[in-house]
N, C-alpha and C. Protein backbone atom coordinates (compact mmCIF):
# COMPACT_ATOMS: atom_id res chain seq x y z
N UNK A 1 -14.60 22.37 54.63
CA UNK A 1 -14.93 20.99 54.32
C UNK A 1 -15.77 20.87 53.06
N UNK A 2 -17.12 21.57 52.73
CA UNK A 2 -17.43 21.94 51.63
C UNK A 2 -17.21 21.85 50.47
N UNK A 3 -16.09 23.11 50.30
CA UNK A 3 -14.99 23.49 49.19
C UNK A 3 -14.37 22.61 48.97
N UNK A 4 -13.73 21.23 49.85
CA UNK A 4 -12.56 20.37 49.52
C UNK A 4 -13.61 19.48 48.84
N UNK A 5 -14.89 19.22 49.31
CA UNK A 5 -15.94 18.28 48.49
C UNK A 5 -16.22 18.36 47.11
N UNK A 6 -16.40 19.85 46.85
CA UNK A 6 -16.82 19.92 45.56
C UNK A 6 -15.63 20.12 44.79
N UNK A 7 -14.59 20.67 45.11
CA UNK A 7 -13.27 20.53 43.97
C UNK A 7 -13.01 18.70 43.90
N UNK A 8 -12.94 17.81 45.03
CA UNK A 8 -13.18 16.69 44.74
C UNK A 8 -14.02 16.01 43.93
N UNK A 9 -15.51 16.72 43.52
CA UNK A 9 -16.83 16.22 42.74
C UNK A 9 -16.00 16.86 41.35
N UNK A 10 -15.48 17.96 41.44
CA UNK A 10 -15.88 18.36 39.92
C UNK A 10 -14.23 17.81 39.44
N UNK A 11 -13.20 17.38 39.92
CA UNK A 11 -11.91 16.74 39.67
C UNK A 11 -12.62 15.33 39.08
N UNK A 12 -13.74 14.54 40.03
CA UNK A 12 -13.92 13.52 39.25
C UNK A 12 -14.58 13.52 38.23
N UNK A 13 -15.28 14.48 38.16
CA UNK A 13 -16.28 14.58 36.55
C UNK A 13 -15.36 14.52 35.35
N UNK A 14 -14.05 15.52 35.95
CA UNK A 14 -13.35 16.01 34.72
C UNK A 14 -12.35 14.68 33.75
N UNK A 15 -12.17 14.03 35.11
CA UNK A 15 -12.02 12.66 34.92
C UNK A 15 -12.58 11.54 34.09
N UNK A 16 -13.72 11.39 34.54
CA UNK A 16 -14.45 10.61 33.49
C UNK A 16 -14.72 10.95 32.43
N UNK A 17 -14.95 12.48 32.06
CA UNK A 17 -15.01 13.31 30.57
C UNK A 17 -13.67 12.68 29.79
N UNK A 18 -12.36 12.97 30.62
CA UNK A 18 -11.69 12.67 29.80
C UNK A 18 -11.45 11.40 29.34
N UNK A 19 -11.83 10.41 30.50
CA UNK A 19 -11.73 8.71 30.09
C UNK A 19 -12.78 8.61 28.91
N UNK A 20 -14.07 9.02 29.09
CA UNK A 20 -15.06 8.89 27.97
C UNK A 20 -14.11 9.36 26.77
N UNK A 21 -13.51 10.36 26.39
CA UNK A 21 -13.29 11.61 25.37
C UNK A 21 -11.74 10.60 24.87
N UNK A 22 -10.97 9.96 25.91
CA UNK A 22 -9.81 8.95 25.35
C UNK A 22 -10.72 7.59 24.67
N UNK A 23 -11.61 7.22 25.50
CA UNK A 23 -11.98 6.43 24.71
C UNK A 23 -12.66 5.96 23.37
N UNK A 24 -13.51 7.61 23.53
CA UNK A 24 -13.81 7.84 21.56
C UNK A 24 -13.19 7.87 20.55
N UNK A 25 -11.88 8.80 21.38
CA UNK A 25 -11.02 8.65 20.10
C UNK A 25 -10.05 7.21 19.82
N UNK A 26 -9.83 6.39 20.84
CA UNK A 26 -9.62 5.19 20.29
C UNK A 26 -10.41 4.48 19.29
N UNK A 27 -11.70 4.47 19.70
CA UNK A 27 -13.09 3.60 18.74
C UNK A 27 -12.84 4.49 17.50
N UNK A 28 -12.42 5.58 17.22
CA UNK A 28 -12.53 6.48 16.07
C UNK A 28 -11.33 5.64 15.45
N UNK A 29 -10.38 5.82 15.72
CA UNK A 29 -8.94 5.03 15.62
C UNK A 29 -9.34 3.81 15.19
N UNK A 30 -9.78 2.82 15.64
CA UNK A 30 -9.66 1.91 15.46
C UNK A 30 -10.72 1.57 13.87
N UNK A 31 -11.22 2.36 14.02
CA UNK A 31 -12.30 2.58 12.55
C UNK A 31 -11.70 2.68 11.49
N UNK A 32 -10.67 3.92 11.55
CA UNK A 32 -10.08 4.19 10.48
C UNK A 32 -9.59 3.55 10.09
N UNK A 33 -8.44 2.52 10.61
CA UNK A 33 -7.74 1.47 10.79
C UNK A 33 -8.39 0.50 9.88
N UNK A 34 -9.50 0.16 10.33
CA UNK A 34 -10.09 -1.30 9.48
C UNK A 34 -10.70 -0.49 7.89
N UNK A 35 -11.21 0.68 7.99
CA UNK A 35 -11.13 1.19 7.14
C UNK A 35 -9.55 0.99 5.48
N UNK A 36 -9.09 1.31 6.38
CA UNK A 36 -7.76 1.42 5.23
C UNK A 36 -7.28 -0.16 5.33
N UNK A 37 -7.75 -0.83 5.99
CA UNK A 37 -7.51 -2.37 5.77
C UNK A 37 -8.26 -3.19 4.27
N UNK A 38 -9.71 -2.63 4.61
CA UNK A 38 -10.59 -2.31 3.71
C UNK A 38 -9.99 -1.94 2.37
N UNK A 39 -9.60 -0.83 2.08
CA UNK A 39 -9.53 -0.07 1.18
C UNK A 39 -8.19 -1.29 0.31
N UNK A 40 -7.13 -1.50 1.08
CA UNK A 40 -5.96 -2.05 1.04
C UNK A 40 -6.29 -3.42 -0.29
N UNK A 41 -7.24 -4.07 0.35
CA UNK A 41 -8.02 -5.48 -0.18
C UNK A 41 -8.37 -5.28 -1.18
N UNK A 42 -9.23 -4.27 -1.35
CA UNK A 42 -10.10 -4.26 -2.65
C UNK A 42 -9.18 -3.49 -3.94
N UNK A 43 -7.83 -2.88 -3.51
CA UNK A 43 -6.88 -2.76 -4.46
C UNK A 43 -6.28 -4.03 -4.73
N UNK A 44 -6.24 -5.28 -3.58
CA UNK A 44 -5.32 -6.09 -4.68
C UNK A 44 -6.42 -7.23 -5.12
N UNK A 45 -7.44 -6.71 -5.25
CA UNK A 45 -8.36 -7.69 -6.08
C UNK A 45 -8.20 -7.47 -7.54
N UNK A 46 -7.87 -6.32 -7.71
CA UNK A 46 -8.19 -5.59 -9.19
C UNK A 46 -6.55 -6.37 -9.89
N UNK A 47 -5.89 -6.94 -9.04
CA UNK A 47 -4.31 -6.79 -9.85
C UNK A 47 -4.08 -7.98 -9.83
N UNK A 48 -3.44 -8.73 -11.02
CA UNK A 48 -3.10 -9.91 -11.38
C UNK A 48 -1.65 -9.97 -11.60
N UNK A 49 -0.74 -10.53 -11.00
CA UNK A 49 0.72 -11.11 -11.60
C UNK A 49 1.14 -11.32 -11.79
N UNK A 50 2.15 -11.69 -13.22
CA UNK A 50 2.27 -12.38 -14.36
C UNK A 50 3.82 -12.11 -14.11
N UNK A 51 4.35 -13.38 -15.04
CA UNK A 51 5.82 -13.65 -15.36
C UNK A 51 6.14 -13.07 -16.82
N UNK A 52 7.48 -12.25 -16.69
CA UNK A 52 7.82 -11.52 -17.84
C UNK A 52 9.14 -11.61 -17.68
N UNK A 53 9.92 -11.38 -19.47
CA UNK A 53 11.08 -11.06 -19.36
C UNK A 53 11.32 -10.04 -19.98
N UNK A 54 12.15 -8.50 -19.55
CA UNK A 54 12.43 -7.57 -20.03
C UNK A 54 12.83 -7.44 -21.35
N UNK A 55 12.70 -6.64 -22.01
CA UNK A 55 13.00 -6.81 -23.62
C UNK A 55 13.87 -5.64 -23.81
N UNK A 56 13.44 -4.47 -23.49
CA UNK A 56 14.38 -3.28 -23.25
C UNK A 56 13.84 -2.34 -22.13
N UNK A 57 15.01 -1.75 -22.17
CA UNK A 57 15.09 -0.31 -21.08
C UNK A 57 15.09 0.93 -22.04
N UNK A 58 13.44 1.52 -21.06
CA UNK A 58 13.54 3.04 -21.39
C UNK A 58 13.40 3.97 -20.28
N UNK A 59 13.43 5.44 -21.23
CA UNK A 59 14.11 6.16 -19.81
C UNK A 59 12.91 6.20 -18.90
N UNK A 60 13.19 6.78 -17.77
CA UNK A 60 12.14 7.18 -16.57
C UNK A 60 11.93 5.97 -16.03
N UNK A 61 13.21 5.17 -15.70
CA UNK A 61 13.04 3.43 -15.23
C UNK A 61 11.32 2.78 -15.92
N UNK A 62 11.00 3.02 -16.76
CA UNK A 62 10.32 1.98 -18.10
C UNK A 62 10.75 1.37 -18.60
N UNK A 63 10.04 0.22 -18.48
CA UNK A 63 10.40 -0.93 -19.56
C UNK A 63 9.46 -1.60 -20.24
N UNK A 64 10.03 -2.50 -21.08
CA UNK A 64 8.98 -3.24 -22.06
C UNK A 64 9.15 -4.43 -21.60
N UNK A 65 8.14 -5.35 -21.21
CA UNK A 65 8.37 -6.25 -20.77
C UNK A 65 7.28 -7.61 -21.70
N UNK A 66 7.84 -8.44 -22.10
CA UNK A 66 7.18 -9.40 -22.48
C UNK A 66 6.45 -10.54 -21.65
N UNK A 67 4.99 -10.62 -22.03
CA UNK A 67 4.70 -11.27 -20.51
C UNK A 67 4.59 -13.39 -21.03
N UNK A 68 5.27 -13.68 -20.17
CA UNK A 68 5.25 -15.42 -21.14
C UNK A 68 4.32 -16.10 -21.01
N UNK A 69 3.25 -15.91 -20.35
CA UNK A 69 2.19 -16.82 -20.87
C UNK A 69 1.91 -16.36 -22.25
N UNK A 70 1.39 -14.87 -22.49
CA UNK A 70 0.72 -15.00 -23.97
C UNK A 70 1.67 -14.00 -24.71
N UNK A 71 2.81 -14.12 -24.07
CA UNK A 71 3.30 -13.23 -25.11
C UNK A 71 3.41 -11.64 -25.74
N UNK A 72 2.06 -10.97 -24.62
CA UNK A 72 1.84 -10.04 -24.98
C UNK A 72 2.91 -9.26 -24.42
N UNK A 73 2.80 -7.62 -24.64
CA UNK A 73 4.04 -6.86 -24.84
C UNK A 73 3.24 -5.66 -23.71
N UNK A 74 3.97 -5.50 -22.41
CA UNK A 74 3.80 -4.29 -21.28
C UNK A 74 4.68 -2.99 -21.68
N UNK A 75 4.09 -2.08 -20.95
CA UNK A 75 4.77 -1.03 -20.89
C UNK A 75 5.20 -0.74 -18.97
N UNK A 76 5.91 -1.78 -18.50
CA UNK A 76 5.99 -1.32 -16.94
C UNK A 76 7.33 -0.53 -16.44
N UNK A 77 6.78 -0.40 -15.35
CA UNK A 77 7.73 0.62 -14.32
C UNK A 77 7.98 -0.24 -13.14
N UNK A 78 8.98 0.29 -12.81
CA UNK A 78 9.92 -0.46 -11.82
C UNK A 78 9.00 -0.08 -10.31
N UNK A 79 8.51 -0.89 -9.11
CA UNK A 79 8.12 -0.15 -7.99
C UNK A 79 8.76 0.32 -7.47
N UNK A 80 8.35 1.36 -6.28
CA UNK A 80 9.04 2.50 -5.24
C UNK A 80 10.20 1.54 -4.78
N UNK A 81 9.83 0.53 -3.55
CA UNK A 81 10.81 -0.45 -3.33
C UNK A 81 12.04 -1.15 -3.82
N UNK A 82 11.77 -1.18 -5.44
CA UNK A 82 12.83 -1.38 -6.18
C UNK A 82 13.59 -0.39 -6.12
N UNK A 83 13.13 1.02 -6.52
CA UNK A 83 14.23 2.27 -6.60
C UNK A 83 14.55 2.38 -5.23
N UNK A 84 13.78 2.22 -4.15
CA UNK A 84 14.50 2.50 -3.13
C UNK A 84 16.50 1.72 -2.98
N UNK A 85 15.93 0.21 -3.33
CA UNK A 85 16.87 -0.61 -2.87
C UNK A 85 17.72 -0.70 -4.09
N UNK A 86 17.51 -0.09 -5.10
CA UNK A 86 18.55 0.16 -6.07
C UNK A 86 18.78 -0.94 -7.33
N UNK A 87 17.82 -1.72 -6.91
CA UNK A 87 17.60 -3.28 -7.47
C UNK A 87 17.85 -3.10 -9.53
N UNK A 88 18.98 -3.46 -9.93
CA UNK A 88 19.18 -3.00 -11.32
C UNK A 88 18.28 -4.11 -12.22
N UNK A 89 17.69 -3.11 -13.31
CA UNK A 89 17.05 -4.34 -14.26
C UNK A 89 17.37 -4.04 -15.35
N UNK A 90 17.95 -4.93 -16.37
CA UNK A 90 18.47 -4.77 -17.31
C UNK A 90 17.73 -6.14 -18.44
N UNK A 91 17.60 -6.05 -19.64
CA UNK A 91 16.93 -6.13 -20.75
C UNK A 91 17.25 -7.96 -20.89
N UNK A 92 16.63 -8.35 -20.81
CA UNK A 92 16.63 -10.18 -20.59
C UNK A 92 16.63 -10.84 -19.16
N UNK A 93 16.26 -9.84 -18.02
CA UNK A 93 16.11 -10.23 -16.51
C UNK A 93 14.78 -10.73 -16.62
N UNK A 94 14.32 -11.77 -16.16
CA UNK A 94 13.01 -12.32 -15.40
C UNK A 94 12.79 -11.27 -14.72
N UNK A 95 11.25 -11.21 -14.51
CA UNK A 95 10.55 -10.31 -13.44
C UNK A 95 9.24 -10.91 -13.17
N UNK A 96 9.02 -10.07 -12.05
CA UNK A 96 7.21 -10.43 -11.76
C UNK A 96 6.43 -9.28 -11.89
N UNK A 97 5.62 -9.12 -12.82
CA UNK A 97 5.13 -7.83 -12.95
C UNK A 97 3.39 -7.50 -12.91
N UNK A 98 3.08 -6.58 -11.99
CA UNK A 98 1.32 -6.39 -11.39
C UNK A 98 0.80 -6.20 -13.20
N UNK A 99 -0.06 -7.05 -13.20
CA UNK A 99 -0.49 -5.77 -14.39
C UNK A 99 -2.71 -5.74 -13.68
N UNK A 100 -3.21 -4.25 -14.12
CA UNK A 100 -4.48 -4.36 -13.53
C UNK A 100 -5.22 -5.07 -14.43
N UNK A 101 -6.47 -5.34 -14.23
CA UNK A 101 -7.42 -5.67 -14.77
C UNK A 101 -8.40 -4.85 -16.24
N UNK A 102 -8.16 -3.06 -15.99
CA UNK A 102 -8.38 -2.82 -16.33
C UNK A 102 -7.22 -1.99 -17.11
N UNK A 103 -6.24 -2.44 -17.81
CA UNK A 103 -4.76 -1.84 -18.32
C UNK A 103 -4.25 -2.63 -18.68
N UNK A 104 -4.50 -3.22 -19.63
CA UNK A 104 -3.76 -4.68 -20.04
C UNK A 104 -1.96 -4.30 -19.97
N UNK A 105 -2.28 -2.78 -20.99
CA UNK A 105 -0.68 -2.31 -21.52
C UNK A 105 -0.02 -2.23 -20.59
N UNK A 106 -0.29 -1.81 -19.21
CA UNK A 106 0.55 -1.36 -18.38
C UNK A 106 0.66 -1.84 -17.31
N UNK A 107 2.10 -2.19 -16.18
CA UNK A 107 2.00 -3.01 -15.71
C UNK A 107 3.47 -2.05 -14.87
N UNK A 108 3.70 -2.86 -13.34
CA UNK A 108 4.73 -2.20 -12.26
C UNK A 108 5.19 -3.48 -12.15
N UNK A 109 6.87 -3.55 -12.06
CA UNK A 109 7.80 -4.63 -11.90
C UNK A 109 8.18 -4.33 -10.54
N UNK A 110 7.29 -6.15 -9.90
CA UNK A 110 7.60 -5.60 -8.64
C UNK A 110 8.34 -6.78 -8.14
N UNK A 111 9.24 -7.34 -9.05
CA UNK A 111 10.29 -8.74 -8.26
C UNK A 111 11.09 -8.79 -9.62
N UNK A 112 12.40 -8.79 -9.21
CA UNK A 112 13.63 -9.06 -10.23
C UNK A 112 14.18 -10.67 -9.81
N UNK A 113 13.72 -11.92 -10.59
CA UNK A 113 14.38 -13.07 -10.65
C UNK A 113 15.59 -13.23 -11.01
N UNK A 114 16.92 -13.86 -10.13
CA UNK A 114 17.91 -14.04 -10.64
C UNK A 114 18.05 -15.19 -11.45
């Protein structure tokens, strides 16, 4: 009778160790989480997006893109998403293109206007 008591005591300890030990690592989880939510934000503070029309194609999917408010002249790249989906851009297409804050020259085409 004993023996069935204490394998019963120490089954429930092991129990709650592990409910405690699932539940840390959720709260850990869930940290990281808002973390990279975090992180996510304060990248698209830095990026502004401007209307351009392609001027030419160079290699390594680069382009030159003219941006129409002022006219000035990018050096952008096509985004991942675009190459994924195969999206063709060719030299007088509208686009929407990120350019940062701190990179005037350079800029990622991340919407092809038809």
């Amino acid at each position: 009778m004993l023996k069935k008591n204490r394998f019963k005591k120490k089954n429930r300890l092991k129990k709650k160790k592990i409910k405690k030990s699932r539940i840390k690592e959720n709260i850990i989880k869930e940290k990281k989480n808002k973390e990279k939510k975090n992180k996510k934000s304060r990248i698209k503070e830095d990026i502004t997006i401007v209307d351009g029309i392609v001027l030419e194609s160079l290699p390594n999917a680069f382009f030159r893109v003219e941006i129409v408010d002022n006219k000035n002249v990018v050096l952008a790249r096509i985004c991942g998403k675009m190459k994924v989906g195969k999206i063709r851009v060719i030299p007088g297409d509208k686009v929407k293109v990120e350019v940062s804050k701190y990179d005037l020259t350079r800029g990622r085409i991340i919407y092809r206007e038809i």
